[in-house]
N, C-alpha and C. Protein backbone atom coordinates (compact mmCIF):
# COMPACT_ATOMS: atom_id res chain seq x y z
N UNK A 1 -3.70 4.47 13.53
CA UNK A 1 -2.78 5.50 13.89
C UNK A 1 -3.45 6.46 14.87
N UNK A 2 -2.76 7.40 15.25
CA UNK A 2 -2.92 8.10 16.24
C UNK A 2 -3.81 9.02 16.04
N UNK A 3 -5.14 9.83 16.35
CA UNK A 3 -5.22 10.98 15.51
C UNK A 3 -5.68 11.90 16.49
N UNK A 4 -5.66 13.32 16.12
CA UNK A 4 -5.48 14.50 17.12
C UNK A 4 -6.15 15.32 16.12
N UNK A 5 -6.79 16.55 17.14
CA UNK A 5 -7.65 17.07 16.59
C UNK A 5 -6.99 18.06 15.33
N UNK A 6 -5.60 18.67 15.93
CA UNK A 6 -4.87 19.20 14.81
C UNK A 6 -3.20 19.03 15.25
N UNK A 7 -2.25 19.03 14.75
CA UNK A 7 -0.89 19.21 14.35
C UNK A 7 -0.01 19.93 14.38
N UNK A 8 1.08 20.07 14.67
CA UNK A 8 2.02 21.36 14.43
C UNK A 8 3.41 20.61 14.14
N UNK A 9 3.92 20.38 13.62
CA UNK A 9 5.31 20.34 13.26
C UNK A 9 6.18 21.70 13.74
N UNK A 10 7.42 21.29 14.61
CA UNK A 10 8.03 22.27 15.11
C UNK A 10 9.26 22.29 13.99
N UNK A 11 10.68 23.06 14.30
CA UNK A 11 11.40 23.21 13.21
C UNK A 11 12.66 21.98 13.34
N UNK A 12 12.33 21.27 14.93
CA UNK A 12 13.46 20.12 14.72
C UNK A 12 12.55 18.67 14.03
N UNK A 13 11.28 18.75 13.76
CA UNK A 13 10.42 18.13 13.05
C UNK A 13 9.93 17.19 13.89
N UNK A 14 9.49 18.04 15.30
CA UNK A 14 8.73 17.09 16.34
C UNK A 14 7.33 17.49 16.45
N UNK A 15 6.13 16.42 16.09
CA UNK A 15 5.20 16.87 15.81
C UNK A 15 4.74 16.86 17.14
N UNK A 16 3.47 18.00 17.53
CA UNK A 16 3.07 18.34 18.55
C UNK A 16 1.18 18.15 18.52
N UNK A 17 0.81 17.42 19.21
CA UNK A 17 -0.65 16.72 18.62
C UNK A 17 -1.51 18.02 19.93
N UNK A 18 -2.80 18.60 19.25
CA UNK A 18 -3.70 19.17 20.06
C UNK A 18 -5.20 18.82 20.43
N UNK A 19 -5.29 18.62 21.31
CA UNK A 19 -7.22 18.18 21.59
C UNK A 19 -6.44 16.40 21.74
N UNK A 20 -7.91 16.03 21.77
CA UNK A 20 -8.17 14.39 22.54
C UNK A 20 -7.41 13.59 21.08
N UNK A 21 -7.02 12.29 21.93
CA UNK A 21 -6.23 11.40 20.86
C UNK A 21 -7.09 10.09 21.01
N UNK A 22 -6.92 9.26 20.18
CA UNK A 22 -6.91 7.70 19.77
C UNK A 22 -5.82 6.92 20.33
N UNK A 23 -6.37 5.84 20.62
CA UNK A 23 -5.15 4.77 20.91
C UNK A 23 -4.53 4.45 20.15
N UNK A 24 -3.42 4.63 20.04
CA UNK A 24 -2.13 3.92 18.85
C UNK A 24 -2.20 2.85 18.83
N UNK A 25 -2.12 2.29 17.18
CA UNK A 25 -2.04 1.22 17.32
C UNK A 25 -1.21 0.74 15.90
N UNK A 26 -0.37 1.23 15.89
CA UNK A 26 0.97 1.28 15.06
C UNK A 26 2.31 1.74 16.16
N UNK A 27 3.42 1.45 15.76
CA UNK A 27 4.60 2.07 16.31
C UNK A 27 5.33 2.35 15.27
N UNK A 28 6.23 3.35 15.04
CA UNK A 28 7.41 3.27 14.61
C UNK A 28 8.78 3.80 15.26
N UNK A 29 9.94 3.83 14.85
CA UNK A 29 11.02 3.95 15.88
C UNK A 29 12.44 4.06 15.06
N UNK A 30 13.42 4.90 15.50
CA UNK A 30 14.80 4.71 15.07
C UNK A 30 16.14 4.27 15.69
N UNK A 31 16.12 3.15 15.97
CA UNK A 31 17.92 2.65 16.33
C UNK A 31 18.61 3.16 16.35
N UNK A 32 19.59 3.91 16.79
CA UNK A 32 21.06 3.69 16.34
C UNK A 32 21.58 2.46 16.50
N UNK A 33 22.79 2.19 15.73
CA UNK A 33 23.09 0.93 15.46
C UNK A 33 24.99 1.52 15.84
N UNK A 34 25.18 2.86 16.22
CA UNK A 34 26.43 3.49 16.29
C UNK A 34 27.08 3.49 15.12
N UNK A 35 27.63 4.44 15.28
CA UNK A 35 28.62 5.18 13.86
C UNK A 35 27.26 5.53 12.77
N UNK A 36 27.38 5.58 11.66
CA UNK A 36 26.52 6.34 10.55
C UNK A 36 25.31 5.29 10.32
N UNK A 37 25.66 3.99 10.71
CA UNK A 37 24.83 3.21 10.34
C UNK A 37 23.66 3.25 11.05
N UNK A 38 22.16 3.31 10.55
CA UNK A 38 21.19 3.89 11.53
C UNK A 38 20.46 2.72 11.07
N UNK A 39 19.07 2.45 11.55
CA UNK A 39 17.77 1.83 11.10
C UNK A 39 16.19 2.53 12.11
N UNK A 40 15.26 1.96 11.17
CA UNK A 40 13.97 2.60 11.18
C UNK A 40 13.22 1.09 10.98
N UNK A 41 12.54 1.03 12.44
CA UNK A 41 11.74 -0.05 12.67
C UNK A 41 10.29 0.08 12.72
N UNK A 42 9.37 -0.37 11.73
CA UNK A 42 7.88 0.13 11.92
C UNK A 42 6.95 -1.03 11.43
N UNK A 43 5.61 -0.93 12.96
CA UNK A 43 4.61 -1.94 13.14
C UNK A 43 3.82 -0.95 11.61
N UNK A 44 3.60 -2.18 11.52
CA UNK A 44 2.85 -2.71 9.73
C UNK A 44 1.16 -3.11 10.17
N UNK A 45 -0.33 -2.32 10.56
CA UNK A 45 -0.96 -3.45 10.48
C UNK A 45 -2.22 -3.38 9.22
N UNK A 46 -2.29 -4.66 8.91
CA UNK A 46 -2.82 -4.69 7.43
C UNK A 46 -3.98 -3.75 7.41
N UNK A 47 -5.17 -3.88 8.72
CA UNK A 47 -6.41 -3.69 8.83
C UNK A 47 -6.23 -2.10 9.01
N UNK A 48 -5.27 -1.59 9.35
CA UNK A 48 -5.02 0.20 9.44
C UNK A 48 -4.79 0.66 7.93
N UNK A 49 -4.16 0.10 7.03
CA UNK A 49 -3.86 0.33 5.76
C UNK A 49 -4.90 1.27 5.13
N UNK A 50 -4.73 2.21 4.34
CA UNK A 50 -5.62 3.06 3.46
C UNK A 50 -4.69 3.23 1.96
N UNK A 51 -5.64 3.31 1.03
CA UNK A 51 -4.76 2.44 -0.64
C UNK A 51 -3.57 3.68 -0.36
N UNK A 52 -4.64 4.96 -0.09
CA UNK A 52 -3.58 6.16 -1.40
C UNK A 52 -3.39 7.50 0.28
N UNK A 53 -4.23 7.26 1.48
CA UNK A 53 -3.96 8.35 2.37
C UNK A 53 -2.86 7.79 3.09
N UNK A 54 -1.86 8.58 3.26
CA UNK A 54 -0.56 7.78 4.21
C UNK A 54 -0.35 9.25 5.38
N UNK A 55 -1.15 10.07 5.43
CA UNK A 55 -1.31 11.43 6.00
C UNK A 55 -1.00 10.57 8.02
N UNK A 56 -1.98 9.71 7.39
CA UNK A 56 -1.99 9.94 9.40
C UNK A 56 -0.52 9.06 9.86
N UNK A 57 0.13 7.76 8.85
CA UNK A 57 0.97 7.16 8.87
C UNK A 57 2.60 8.48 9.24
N UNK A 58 2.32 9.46 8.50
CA UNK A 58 3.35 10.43 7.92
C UNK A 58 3.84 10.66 9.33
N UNK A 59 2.32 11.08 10.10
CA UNK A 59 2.96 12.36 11.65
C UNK A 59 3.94 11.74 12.62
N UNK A 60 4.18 10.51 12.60
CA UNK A 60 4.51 10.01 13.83
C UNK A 60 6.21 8.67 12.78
N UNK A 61 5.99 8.63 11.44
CA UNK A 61 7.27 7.99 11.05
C UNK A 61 8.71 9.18 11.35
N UNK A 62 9.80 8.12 11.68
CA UNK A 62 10.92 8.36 11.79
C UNK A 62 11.40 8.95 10.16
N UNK A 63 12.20 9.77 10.60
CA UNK A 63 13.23 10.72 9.17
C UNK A 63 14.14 9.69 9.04
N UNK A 64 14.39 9.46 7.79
CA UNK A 64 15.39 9.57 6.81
C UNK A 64 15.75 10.39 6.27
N UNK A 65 17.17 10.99 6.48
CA UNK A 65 17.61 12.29 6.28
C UNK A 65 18.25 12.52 4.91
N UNK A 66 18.36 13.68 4.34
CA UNK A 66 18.85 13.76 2.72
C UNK A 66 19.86 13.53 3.09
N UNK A 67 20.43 12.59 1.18
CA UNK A 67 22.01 12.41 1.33
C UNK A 67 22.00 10.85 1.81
N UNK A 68 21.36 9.86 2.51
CA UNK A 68 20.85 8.78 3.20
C UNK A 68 21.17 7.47 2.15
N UNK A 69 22.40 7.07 2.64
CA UNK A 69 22.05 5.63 1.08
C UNK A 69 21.18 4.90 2.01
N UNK A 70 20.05 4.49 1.58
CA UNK A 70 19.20 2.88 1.81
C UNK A 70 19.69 1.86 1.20
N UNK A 71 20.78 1.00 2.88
CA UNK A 71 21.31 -0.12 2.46
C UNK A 71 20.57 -1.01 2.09
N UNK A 72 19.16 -1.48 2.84
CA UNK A 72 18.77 -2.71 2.68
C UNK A 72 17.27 -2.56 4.00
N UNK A 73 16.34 -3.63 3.34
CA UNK A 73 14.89 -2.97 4.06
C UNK A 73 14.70 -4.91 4.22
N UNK A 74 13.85 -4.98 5.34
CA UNK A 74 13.10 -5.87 5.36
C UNK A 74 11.83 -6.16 5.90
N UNK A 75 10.65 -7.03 5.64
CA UNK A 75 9.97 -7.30 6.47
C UNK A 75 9.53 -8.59 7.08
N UNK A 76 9.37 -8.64 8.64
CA UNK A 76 9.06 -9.84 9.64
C UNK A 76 7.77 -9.94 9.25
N UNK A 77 7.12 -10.24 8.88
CA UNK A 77 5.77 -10.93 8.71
C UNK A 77 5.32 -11.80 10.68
N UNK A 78 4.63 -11.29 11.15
CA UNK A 78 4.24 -12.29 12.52
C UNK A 78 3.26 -12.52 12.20
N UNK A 79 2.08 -12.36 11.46
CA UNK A 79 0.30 -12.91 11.48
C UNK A 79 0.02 -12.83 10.19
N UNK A 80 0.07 -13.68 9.40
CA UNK A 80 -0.85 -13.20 7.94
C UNK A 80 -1.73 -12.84 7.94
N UNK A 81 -1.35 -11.88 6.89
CA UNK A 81 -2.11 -10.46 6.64
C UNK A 81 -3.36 -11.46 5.35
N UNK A 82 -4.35 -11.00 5.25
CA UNK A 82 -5.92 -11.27 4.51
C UNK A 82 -5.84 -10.57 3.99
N UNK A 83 -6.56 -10.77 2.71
CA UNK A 83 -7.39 -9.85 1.60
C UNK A 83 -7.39 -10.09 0.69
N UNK A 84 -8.51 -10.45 -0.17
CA UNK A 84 -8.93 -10.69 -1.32
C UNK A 84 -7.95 -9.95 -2.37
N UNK A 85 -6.79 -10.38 -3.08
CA UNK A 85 -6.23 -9.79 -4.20
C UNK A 85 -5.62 -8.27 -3.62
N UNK A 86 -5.00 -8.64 -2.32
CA UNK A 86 -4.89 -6.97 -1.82
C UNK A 86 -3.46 -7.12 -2.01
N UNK A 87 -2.51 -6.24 -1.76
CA UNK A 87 -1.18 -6.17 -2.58
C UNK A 87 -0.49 -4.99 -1.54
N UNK A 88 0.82 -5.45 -0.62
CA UNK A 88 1.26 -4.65 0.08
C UNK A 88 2.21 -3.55 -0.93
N UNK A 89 2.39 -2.11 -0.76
CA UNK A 89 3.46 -1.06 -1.54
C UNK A 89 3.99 -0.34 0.21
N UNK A 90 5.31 -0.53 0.01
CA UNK A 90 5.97 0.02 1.07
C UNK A 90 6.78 1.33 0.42
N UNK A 91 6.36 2.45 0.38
CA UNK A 91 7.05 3.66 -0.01
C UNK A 91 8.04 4.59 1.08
N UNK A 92 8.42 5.87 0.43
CA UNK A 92 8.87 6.94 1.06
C UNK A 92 7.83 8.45 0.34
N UNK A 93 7.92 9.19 1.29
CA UNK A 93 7.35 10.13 1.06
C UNK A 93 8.23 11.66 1.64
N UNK A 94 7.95 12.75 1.04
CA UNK A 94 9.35 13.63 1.11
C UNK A 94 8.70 14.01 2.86
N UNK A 95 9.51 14.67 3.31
CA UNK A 95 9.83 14.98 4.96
C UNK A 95 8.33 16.58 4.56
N UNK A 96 8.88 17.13 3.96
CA UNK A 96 8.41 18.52 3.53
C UNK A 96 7.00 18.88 3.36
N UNK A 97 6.85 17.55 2.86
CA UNK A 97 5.19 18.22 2.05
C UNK A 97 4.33 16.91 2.06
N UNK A 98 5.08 15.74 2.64
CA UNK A 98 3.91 14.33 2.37
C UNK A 98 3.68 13.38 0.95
N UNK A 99 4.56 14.67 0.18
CA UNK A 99 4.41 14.13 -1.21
C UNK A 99 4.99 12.83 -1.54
N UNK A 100 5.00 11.67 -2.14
CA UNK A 100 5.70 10.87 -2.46
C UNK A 100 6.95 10.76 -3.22
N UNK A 101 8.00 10.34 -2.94
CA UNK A 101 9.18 10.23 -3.33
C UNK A 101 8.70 9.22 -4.49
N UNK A 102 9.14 8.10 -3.59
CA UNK A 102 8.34 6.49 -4.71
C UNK A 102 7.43 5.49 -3.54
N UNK A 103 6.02 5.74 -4.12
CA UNK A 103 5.28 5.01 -3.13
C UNK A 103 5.11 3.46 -2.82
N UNK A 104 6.19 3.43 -3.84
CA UNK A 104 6.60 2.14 -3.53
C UNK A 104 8.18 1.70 -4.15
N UNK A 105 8.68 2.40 -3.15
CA UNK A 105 10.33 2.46 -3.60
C UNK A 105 11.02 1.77 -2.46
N UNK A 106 10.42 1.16 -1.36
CA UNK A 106 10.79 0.46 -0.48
C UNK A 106 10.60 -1.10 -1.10
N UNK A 107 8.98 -1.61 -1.26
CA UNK A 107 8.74 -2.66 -1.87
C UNK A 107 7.55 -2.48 -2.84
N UNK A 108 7.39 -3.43 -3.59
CA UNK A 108 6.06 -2.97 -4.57
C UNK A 108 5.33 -3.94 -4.33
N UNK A 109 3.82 -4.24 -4.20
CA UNK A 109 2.73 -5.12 -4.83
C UNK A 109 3.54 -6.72 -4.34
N UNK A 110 3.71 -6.77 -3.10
CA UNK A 110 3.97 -7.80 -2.35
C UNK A 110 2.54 -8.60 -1.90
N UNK A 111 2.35 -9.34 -2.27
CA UNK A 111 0.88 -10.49 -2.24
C UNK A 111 0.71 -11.02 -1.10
N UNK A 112 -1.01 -10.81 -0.76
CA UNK A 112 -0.93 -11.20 0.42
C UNK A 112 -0.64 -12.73 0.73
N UNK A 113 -0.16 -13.98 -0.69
CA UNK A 113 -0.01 -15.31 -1.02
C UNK A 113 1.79 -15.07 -0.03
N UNK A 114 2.63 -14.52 0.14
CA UNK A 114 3.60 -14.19 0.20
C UNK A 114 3.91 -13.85 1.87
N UNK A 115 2.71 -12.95 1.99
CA UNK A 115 2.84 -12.52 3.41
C UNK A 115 1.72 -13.37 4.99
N UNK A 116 3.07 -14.08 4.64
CA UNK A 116 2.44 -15.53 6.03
C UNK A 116 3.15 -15.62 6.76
N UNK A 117 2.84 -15.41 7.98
CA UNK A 117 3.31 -15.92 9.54
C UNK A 117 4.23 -16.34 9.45
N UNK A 118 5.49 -15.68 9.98
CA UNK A 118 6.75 -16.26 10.22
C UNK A 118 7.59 -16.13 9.24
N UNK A 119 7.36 -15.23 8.04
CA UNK A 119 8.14 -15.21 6.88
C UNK A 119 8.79 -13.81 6.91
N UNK A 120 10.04 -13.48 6.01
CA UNK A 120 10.27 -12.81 6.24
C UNK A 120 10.78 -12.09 4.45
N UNK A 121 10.37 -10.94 4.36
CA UNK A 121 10.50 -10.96 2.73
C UNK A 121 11.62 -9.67 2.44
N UNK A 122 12.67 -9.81 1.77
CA UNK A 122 13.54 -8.88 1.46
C UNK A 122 13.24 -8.22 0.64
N UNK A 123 13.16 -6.83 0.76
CA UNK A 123 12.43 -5.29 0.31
C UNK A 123 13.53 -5.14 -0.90
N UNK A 124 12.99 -4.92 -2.09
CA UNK A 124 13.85 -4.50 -3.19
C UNK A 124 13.68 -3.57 -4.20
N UNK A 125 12.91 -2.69 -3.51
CA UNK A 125 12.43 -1.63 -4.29
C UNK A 125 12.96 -0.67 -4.71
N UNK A 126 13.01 0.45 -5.73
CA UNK A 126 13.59 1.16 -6.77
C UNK A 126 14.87 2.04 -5.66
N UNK A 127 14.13 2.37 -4.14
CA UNK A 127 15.18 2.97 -3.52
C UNK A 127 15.52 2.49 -2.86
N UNK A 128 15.65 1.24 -2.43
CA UNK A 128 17.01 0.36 -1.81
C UNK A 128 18.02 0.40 -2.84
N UNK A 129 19.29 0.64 -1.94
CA UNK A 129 20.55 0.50 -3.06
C UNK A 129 20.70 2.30 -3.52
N UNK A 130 20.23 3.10 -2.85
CA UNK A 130 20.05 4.53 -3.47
C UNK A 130 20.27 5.11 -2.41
N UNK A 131 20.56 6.13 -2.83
CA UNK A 131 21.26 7.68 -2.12
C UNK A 131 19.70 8.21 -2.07
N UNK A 132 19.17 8.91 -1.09
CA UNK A 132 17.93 9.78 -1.35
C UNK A 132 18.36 11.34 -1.12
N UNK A 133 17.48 11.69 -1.96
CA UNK A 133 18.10 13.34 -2.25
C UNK A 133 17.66 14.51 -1.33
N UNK A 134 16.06 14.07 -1.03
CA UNK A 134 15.78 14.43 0.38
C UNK A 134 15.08 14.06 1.23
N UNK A 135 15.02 14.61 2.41
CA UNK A 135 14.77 14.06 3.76
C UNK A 135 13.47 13.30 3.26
N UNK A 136 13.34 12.15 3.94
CA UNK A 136 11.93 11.37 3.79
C UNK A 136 11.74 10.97 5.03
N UNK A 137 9.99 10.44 4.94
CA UNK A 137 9.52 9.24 5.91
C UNK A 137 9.13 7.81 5.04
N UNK A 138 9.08 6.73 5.63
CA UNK A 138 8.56 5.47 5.07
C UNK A 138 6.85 5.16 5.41
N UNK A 139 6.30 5.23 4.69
CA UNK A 139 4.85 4.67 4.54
C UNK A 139 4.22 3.03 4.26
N UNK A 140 3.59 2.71 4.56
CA UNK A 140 2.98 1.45 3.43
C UNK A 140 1.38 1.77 2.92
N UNK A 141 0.82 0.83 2.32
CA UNK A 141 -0.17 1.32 1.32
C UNK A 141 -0.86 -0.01 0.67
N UNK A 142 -2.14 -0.27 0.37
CA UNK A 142 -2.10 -1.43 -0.22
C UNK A 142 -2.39 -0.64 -1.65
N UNK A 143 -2.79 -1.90 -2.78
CA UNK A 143 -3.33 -1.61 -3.97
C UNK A 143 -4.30 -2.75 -4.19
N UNK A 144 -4.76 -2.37 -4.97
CA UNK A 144 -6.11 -3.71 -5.62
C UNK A 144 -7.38 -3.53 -4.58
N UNK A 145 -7.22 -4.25 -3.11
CA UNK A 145 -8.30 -4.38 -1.99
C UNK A 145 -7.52 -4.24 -1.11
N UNK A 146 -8.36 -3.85 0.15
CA UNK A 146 -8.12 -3.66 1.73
C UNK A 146 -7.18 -5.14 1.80
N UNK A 147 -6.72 -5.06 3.21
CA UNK A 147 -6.22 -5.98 3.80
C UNK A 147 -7.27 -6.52 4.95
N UNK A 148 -8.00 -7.10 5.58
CA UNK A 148 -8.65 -7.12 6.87
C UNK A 148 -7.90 -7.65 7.68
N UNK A 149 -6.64 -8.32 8.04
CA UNK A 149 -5.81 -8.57 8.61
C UNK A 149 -4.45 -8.53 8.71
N UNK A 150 -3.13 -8.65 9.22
CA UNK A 150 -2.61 -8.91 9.25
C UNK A 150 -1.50 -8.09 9.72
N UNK A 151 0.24 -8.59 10.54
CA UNK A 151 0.67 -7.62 11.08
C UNK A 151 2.31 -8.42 10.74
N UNK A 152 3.15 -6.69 10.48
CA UNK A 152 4.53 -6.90 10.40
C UNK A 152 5.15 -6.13 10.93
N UNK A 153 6.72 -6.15 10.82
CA UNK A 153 7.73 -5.32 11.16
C UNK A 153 8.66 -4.81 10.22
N UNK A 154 8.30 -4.09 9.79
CA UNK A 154 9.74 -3.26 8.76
C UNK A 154 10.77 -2.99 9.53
N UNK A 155 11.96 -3.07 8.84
CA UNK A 155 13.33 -2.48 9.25
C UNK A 155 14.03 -2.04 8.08
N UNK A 156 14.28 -1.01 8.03
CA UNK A 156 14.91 0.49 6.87
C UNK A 156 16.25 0.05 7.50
N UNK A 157 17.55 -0.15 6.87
CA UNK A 157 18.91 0.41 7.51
C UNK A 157 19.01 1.13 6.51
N UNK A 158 20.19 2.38 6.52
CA UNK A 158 20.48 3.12 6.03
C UNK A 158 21.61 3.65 6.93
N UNK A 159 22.34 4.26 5.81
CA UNK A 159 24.09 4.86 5.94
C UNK A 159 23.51 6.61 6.07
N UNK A 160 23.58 7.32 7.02
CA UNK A 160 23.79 8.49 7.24
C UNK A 160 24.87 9.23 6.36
N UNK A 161 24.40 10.44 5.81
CA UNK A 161 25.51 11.18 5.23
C UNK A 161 26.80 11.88 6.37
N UNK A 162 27.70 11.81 5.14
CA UNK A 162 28.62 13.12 6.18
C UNK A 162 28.40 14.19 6.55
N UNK A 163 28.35 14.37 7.57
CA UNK A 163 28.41 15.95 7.62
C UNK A 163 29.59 17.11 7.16
């Protein structure tokens, strides 16, 4: 991920990076798809992964806004991902504070036996199928061991509230 010497979050929640940066080497991004129906597309790579810090992941993910049903999540798998007993968790974390919603409410403890080239695995975690109560971002995370390889594509859709 990107990192900067320090941060500012403005009040439309556009972060503003200060001093020298790093080469990115993650993306993430939001679609419209027109009308309420939105999605949130984000490069996955195994070897960037950290178990429990999702801080530097946080500055640069797309909002999911409160009120938000999460229709349905998936991920493209393009390179299998490595690691000894390492275990992908795809979470949300609140917009506000970084805190975790469910750190693995996107997907849980997805194996790296699972995540191979060209596959594609449907996300079924506690908040797919859910209304979220407030604004979030999407994270991933391993558990058990590192990953030393490997790279995907998430896609979040989600139903926008009414205004």
């Amino acid at each position: 991920m990107a990192k900067r010497d320090s941060n500012w979050t403005n009040k439309d929640g556009l972060v503003v990076g200060f001093g020298t940066r790093e080469v990115e080497t993650t993306y993430s991004a939001k679609a419209s798809r027109g009308g309420p129906e939105q999605q949130i597309v984000m490069r996955i790579k195994g070897a960037d992964l950290a178990d429990s810090d999702v801080a530097a992941q946080l500055v640069h993910a797309p909002i999911i806004p409160a009120g938000a049903f999460i229709k349905s999540a998936y991920l493209q798998v393009d390179t299998a991902f490595e690691g000894v007993n390492a275990v992908l968790d795809i979470g949300l974390y609140k917009l506000s504070d970084g805190t975790a919603v469910d750190d693995d409410g996107i997907d849980a403890a997805i194996a790296t036996a699972t995540l191979v080239a060209h596959y594609d695995v449907a996300c079924d975690g506690a908040e797919v199928g859910k209304e979220q109560a407030v604004a979030c971002k999407v994270a991933a995370s391993y558990d058990t061991a590192a990953f030393t390889a490997g790279e995907a594509t998430l896609v979040v859709t989600y139903v926008q509230p009414l205004p």
